[in-house]
Protein backbone atom coordinates (compact mmCIF):
# COMPACT_ATOMS: atom_id res chain seq x y z
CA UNK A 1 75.42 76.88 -31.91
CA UNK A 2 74.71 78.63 -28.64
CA UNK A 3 71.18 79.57 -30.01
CA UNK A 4 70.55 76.29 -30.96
CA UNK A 5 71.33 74.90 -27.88
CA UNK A 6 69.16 77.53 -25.75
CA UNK A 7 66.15 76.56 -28.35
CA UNK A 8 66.43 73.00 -27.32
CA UNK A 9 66.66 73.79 -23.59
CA UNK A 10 63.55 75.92 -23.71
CA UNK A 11 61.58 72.79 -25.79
CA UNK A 12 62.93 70.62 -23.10
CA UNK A 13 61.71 72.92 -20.27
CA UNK A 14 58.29 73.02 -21.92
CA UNK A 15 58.22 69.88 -22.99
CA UNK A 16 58.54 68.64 -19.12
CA UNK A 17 56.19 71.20 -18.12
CA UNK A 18 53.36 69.62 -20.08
CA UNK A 19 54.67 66.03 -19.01
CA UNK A 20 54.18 66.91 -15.54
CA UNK A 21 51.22 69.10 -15.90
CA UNK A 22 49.65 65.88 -17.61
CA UNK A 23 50.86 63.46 -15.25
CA UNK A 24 49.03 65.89 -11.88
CA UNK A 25 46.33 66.03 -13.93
CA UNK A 26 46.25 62.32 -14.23
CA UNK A 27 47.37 61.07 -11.02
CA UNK A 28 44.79 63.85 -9.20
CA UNK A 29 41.90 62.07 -11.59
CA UNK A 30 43.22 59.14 -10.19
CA UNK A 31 42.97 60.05 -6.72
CA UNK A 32 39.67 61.34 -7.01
CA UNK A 33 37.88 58.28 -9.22
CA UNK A 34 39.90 56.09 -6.15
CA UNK A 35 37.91 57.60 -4.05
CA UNK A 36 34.48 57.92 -5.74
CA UNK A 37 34.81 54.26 -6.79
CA UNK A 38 35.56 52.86 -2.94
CA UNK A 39 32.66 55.05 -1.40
CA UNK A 40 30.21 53.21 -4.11
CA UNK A 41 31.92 49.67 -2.93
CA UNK A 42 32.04 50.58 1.16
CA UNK A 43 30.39 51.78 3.97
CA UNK A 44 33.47 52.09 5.80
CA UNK A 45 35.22 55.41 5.71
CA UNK A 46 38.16 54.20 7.11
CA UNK A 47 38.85 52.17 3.70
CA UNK A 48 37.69 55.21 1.91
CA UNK A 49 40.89 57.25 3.54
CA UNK A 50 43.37 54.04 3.18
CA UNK A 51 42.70 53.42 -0.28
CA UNK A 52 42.71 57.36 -1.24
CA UNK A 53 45.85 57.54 0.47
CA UNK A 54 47.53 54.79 -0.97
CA UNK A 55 46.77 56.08 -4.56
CA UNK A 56 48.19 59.89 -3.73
CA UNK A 57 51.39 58.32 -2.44
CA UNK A 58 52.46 55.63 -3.91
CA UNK A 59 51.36 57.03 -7.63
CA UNK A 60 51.59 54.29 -10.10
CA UNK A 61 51.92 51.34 -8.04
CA UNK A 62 49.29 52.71 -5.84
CA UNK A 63 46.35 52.72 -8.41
CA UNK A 64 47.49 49.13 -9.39
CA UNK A 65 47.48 48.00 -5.73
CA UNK A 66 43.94 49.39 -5.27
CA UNK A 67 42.51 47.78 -8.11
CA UNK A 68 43.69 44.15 -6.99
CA UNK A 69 42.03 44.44 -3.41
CA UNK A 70 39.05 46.90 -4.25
CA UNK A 71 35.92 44.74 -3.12
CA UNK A 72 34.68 43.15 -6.33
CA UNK A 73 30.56 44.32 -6.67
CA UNK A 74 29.27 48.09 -5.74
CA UNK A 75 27.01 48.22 -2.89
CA UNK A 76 23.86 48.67 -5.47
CA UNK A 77 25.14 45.80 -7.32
CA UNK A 78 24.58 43.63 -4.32
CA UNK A 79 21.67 45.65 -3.05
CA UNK A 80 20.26 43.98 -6.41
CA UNK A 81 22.04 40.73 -6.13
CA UNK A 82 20.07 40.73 -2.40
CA UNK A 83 16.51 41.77 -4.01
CA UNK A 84 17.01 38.87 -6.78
CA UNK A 85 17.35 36.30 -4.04
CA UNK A 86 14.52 37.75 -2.33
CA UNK A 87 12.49 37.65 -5.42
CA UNK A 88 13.65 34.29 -6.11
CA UNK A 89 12.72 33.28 -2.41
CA UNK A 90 9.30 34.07 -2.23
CA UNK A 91 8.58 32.55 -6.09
CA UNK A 92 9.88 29.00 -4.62
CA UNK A 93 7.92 29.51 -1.77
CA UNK A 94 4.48 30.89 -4.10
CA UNK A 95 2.42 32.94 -1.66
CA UNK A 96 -0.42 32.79 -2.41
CA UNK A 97 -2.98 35.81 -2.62
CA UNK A 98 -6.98 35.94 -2.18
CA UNK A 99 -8.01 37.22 -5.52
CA UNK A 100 -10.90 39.47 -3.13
CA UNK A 101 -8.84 41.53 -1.10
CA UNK A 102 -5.33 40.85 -1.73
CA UNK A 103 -4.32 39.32 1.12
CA UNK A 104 -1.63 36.43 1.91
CA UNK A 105 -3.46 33.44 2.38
CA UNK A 106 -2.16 29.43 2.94
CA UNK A 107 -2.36 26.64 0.24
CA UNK A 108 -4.97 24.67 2.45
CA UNK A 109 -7.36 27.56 3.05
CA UNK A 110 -10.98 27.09 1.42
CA UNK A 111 -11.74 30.49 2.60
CA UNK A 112 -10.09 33.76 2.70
CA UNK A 113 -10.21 34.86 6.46
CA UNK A 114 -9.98 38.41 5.81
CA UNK A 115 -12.97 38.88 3.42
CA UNK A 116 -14.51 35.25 3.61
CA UNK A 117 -14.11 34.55 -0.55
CA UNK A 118 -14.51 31.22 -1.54
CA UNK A 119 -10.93 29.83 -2.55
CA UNK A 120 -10.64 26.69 -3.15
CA UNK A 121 -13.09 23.63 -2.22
CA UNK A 122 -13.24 20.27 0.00
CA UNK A 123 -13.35 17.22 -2.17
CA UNK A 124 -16.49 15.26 -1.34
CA UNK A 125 -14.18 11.96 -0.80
CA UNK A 126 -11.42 12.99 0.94
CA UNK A 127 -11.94 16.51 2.06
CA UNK A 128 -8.70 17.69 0.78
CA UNK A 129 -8.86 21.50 -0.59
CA UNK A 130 -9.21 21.28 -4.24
CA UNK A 131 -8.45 23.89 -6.90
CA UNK A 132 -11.87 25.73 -8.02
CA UNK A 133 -11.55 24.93 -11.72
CA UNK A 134 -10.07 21.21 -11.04
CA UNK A 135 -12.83 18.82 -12.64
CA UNK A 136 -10.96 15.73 -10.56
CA UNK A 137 -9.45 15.47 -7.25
CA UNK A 138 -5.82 14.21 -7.99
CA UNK A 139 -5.51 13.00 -4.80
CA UNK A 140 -8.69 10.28 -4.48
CA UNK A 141 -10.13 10.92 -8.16
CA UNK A 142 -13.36 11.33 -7.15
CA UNK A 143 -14.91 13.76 -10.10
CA UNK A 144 -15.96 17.17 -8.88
CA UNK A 145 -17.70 19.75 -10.09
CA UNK A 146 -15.78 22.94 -11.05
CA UNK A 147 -16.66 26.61 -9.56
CA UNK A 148 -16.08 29.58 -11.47
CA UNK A 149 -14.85 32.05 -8.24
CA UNK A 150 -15.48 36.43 -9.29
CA UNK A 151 -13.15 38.47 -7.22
CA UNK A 152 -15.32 40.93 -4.57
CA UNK A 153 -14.79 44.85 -5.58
């Protein structure tokens, strides 16, 4: 009986040793993928140490607590979120671009100022700048003849 009783304490014994050896392991991943995780979502390396130290003391509740106030996108997440609105920006507002040299150029220019490449034309009625391959003018409807425009090399 005695030996039976000294087999189950030694299980015991090593069966809490691997429980806690598990549960270091676990709670030091924790700590560690806390930390990696809130330097990707801040700058501020004052949240870096508060939210690292609330996960190594409080264990369990800790990692719980982080993951309800952790800031919700990573700072390349809105990095990209910030070039997408960019991108988006400057398609609603359609720079245009001389086909010669490249350069930004207004809507109402007939010439590019930078290398002097014909870009659009006057209509003959009422001198608004016309597209080169527009046939009409849609604002008067005076017909026009259309230019065929070769970028400069």
């Amino acid at each position: 009986m005695e030996g039976l009783l000294d087999t189950l304490a030694k299980l015991v014994f090593w069966l809490a040793l691997g429980a806690g050896v598990v549960f270091t392991a676990l709670h030091g991943g924790a700590i560690i993928w806390t930390f990696r995780d809130m330097r990707a979502r801040s700058r501020d390396v004052l949240a870096w140490i508060v939210a690292t130290l609330l996960v190594a003391l409080i264990p369990l509740f800790g990692i719980i607590v982080y993951l309800m106030l952790r800031p919700r996108e990573t700072l390349a997440e809105a990095y990209e979120r910030s070039l997408e609105q960019e991108a988006l920006l400057q398609a609603i507002e359609e720079p245009e671009i001389c086909p010669g040299c490249g350069a930004r150029v207004k809507s109402d220019y007939i010439l590019c100022p930078v290398c002097h490449t014909r870009l659009k034309q006057a209509c003959p009625a009422c001198k608004r700048p016309l597209q080169l391959h527009w046939a009409v003018c849609p604002y008067c409807g005076v017909s026009v003849t259309p230019q065929v425009v070769e970028p400069v090399e």
